[in-house]
C-alpha atoms as a PDB file:
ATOM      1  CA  UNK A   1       1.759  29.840 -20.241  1.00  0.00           C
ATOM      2  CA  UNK A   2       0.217  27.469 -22.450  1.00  0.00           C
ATOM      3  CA  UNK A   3       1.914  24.922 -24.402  1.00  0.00           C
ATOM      4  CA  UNK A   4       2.419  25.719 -27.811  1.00  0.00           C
ATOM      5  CA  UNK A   5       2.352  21.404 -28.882  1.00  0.00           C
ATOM      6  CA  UNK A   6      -1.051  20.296 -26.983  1.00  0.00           C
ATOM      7  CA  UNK A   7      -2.418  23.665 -25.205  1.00  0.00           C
ATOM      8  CA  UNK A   8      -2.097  22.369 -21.914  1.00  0.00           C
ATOM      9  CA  UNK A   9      -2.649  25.614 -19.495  1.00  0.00           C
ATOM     10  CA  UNK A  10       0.601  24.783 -17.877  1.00  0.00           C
ATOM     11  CA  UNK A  11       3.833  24.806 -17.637  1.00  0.00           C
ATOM     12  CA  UNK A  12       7.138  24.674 -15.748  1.00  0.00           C
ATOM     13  CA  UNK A  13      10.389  26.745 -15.946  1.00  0.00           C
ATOM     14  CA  UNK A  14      13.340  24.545 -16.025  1.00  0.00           C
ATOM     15  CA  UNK A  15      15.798  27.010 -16.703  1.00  0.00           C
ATOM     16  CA  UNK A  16      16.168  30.863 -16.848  1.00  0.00           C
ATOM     17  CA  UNK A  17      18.425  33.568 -18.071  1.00  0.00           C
ATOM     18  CA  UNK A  18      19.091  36.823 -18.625  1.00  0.00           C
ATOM     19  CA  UNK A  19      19.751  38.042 -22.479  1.00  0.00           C
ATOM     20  CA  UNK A  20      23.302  39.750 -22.999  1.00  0.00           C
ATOM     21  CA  UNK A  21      22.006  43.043 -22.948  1.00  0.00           C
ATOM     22  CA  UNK A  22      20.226  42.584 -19.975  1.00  0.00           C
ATOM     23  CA  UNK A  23      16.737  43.718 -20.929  1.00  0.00           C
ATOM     24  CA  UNK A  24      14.877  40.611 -21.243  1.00  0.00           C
ATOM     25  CA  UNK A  25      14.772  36.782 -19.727  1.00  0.00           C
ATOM     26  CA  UNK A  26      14.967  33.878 -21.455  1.00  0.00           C
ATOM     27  CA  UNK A  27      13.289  30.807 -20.325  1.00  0.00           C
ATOM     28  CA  UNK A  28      13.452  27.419 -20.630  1.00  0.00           C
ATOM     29  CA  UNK A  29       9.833  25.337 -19.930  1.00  0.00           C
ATOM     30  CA  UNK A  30       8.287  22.223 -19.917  1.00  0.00           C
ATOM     31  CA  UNK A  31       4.925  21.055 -20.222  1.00  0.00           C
ATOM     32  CA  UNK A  32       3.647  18.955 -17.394  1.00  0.00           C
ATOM     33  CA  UNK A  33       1.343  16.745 -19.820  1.00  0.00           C
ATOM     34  CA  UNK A  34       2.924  16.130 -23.025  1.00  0.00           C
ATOM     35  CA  UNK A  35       6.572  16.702 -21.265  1.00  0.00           C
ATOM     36  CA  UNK A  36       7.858  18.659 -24.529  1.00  0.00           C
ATOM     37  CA  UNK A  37      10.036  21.713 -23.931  1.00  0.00           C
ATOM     38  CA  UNK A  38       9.729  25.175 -25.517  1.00  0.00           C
ATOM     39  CA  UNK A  39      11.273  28.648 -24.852  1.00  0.00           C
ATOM     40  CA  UNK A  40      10.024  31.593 -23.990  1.00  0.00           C
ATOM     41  CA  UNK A  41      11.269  35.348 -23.899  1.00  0.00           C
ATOM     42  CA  UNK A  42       9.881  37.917 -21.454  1.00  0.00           C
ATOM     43  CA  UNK A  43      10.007  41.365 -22.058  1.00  0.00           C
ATOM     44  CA  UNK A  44       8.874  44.332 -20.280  1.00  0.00           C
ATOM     45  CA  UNK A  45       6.892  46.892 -22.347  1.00  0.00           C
ATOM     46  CA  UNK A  46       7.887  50.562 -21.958  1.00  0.00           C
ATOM     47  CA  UNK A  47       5.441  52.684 -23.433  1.00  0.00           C
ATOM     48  CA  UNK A  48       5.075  56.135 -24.654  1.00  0.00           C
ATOM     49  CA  UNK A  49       1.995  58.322 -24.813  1.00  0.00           C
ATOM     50  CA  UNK A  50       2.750  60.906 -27.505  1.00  0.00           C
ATOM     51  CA  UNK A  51       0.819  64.405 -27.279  1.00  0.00           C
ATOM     52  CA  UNK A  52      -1.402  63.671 -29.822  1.00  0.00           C
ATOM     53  CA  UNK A  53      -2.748  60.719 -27.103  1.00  0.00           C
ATOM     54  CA  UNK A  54      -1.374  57.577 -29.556  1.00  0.00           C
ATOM     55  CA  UNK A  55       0.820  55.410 -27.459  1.00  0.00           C
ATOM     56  CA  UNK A  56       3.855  53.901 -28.928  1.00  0.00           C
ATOM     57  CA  UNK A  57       6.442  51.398 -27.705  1.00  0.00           C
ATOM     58  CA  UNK A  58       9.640  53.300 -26.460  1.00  0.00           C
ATOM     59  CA  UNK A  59      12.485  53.349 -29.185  1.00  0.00           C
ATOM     60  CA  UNK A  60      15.870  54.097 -28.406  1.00  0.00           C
ATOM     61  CA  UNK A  61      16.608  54.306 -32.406  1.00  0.00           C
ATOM     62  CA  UNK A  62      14.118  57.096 -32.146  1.00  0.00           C
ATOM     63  CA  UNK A  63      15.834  58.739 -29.243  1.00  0.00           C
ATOM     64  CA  UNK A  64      18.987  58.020 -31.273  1.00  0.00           C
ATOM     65  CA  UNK A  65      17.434  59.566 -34.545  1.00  0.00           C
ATOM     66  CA  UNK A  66      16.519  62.947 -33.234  1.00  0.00           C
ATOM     67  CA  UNK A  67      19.905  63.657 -31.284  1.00  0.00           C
ATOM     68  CA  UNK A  68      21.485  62.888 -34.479  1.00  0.00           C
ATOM     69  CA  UNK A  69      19.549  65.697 -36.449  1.00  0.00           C
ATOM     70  CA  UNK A  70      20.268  68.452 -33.409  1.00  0.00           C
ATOM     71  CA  UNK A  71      24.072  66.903 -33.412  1.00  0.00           C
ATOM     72  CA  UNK A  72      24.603  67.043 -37.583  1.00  0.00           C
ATOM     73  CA  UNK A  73      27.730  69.509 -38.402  1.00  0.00           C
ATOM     74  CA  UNK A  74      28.768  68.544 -34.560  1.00  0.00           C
ATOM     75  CA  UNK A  75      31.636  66.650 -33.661  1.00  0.00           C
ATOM     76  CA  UNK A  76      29.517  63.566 -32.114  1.00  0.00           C
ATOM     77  CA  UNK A  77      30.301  60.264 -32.914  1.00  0.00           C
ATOM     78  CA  UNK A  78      28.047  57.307 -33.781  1.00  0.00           C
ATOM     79  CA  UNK A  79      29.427  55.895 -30.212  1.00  0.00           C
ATOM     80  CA  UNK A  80      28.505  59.098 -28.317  1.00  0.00           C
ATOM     81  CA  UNK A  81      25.027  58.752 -29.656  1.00  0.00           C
ATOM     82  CA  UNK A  82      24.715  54.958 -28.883  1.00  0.00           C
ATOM     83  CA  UNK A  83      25.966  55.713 -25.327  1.00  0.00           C
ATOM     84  CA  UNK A  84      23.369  58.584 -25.048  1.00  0.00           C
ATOM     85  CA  UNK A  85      20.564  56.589 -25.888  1.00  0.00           C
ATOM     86  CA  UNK A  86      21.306  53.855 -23.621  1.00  0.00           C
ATOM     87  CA  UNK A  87      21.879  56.294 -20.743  1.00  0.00           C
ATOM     88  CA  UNK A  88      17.752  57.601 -21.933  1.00  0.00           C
ATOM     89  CA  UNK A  89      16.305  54.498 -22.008  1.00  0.00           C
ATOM     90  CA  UNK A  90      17.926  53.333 -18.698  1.00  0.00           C
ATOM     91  CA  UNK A  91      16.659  56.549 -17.691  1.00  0.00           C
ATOM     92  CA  UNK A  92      13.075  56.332 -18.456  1.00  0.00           C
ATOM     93  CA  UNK A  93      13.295  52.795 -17.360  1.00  0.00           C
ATOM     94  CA  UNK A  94      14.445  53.291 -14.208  1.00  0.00           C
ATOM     95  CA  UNK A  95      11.091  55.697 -13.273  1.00  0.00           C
ATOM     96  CA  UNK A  96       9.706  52.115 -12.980  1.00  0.00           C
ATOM     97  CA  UNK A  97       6.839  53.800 -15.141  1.00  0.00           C
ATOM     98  CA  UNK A  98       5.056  51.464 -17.251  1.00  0.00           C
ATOM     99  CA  UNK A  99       3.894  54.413 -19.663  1.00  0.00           C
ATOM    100  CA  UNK A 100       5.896  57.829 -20.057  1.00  0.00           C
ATOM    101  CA  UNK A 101       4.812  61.043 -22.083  1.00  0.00           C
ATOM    102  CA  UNK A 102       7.401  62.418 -24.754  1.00  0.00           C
ATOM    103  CA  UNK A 103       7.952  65.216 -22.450  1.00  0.00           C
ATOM    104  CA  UNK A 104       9.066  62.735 -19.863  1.00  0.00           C
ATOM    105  CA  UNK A 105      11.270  61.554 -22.408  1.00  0.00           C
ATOM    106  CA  UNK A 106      12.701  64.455 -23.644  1.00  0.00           C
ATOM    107  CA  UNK A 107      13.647  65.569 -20.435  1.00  0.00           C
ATOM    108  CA  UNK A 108      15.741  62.572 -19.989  1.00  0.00           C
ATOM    109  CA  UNK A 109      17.514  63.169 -23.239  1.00  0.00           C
ATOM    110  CA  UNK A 110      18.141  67.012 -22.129  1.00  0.00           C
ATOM    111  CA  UNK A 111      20.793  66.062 -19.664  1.00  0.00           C
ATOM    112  CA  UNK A 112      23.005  63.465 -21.008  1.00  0.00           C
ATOM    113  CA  UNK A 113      23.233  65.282 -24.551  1.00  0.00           C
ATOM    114  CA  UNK A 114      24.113  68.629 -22.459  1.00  0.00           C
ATOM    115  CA  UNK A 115      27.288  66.824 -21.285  1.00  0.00           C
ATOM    116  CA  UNK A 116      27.880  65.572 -24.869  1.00  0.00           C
ATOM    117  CA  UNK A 117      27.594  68.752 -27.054  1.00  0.00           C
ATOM    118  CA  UNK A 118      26.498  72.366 -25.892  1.00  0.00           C
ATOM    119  CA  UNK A 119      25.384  73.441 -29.622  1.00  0.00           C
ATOM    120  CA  UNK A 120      23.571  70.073 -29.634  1.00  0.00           C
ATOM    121  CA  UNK A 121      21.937  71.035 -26.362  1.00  0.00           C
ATOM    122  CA  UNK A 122      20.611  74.593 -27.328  1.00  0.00           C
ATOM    123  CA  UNK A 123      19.217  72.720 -30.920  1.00  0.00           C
ATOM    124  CA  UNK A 124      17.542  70.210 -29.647  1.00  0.00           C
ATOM    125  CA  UNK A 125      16.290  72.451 -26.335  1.00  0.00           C
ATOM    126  CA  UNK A 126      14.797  74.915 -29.243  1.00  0.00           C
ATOM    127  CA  UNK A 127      12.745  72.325 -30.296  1.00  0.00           C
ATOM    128  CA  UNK A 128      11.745  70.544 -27.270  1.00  0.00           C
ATOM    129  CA  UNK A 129      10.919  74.023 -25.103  1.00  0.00           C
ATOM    130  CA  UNK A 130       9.301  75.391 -28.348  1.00  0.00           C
ATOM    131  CA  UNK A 131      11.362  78.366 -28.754  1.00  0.00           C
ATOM    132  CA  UNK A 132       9.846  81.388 -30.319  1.00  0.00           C
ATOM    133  CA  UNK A 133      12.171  84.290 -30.242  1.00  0.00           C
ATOM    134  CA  UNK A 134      15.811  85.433 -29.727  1.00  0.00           C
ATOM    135  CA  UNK A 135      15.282  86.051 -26.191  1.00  0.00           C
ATOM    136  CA  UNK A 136      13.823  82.362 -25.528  1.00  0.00           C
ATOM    137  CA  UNK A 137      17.824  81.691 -26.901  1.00  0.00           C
ATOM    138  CA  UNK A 138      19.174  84.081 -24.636  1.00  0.00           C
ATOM    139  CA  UNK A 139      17.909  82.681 -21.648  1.00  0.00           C
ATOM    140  CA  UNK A 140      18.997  79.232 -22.251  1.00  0.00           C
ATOM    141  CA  UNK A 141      22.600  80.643 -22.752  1.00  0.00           C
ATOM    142  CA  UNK A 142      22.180  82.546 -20.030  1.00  0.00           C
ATOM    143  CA  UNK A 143      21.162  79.188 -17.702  1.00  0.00           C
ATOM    144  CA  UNK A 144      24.141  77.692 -19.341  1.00  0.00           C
ATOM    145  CA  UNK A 145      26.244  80.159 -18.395  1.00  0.00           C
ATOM    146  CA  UNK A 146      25.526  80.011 -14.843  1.00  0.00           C
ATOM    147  CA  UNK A 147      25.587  76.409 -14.998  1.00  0.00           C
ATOM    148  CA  UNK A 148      28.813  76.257 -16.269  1.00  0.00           C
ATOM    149  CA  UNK A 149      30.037  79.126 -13.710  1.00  0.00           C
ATOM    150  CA  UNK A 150      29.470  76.505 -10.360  1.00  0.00           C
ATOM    151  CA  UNK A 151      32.981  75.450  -9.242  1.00  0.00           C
ATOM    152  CA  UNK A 152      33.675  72.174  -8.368  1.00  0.00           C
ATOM    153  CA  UNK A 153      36.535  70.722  -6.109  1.00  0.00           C
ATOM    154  CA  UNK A 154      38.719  69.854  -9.195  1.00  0.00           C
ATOM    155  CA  UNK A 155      38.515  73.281 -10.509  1.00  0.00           C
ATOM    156  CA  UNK A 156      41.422  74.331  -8.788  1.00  0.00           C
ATOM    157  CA  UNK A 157      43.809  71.516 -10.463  1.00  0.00           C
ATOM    158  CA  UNK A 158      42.131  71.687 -13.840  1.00  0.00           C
ATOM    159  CA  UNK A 159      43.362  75.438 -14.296  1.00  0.00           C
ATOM    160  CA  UNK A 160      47.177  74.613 -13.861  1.00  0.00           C
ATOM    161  CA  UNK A 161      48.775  75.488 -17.439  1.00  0.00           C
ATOM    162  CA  UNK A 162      46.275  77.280 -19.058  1.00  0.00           C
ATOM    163  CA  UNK A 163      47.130  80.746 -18.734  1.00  0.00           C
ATOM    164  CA  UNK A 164      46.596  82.927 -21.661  1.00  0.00           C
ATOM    165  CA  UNK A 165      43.819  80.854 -23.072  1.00  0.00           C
ATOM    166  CA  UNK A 166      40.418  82.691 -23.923  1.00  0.00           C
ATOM    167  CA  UNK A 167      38.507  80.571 -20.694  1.00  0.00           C
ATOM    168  CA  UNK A 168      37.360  82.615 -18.059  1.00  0.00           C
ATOM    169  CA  UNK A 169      38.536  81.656 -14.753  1.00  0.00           C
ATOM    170  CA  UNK A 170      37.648  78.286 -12.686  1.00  0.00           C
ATOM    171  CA  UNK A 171      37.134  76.545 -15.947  1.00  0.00           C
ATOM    172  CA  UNK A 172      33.983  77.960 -17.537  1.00  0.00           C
ATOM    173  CA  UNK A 173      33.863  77.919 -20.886  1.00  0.00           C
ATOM    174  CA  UNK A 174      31.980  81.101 -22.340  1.00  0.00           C
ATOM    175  CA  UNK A 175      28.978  80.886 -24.570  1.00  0.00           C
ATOM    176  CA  UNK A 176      28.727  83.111 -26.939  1.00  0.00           C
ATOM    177  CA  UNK A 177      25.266  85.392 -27.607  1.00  0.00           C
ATOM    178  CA  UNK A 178      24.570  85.770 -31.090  1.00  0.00           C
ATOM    179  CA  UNK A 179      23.816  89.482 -32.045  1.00  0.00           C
ATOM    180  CA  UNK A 180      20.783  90.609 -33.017  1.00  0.00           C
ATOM    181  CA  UNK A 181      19.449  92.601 -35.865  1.00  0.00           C
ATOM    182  CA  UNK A 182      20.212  96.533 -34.969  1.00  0.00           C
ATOM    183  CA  UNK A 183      22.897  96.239 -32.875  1.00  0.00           C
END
C-alpha cells in the first residue's frame, strides 16, 4: 500500500476492524518513512457476468428491485425484501466465487422468495425459466404442489384446530390451476 503523503511503497497496519455490517475491514496504517497515518477500507469484489458477457459488480438493490416488481399487489413488506436480499447476497457470497453468472444468481433468489410469497415465486420463476406457455405454469404448480405435500415432524401439531378449513390434510396449502381457454 503506498502512502498517499510521500509514496513510500510501504506501510504498516496499526489497527484493524470490521465495518458494522460486516462486509468490509477498516484499517488503520502508518507509513514507515514519513510516520503519517492514513486509513484504508478493503473490500471484496463480487462480480457478475451477465448473459450478454458484460460483467457488473453484484447489487443487492438490484436483487431487491426485481423481487419487488414480481412481489407488487403482494402482501411483502419493504422488510421482507431487505431480509431477502441479504439472505442472496450472503448466498452468492458464500460460493466463495469471485465472479457468478445471473443464472447463478437467480437461483439463489428462487428459494428464499419461495418461502416469502408463492404468487411472487411463480412471477418471478416465469421470468427467470423463460416461460412460454400455460403448461410451462402448470408444471411449476404442479412442483409446488408436491413440494408443499412432504410432511414434516411438526405437521402433526400444526393441524390441531383447524378442522373445517379449505387446507388439505398435513398442512398443504392447495394451489390453484388457472383454467384454460375451452374448458
Amino acid at each position: 500500500m503506498h502512502c498517499p503523503f510521500c509514496r513510500h511503497p510501504d506501510s504498516r497496519v496499526v489497527d484493524s476492524r470490521t465495518t458494522d455490517d460486516g462486509t468490509s475491514i477498516r484499517r488503520r496504517r502508518q507509513c514507515p518513512h514519513c510516520s503519517r497515518r492514513f486509513t484504508t477500507v478493503e473490500t471484496c469484489s463480487l462480480m457478475v457476468v451477465k448473459r450478454s458477457g458484460v460483467t457488473e459488480p453484484f447489487s443487492r438493490t438490484k436483487v431487491i428491485n426485481g423481487v419487488r416488481k414480481a412481489c407488487q399487489g403482494r402482501p411483502v413488506t419493504e422488510d421482507a425484501l431487505a431480509q431477502l436480499g441479504q439472505r442472496v447476497e450472503e448466498a452468492v457470497r458464500a460460493t466463495g466465487s469471485a465472479e457468478l453468472t445471473t443464472h447463478d444468481v437467480g437461483l439463489a433468489i428462487l428459494g428464499p422468495l419461495q418461502e416469502l410469497d408463492l404468487v411472487a415465486y411463480l412471477r418471478f420463476a416465469s421470468v427467470y425459466r423463460a416461460f412460454d406457455s400455460p403448461e410451462d405454469f402448470e408444471a411449476a404448480i404442479a412442483e409446488l404442489r408436491e413440494q408443499t405435500k412432504r410432511p414434516t415432524a411438526d405437521d402433526d401439531d400444526a393441524g390441531e384446530g383447524r378442522q373445517g378449513s379449505d387446507r388439505g390434510s398435513g398442512g398443504t396449502a392447495e394451489v390453484p390451476v388457472p383454467a384454460r381457454a375451452g374448458d
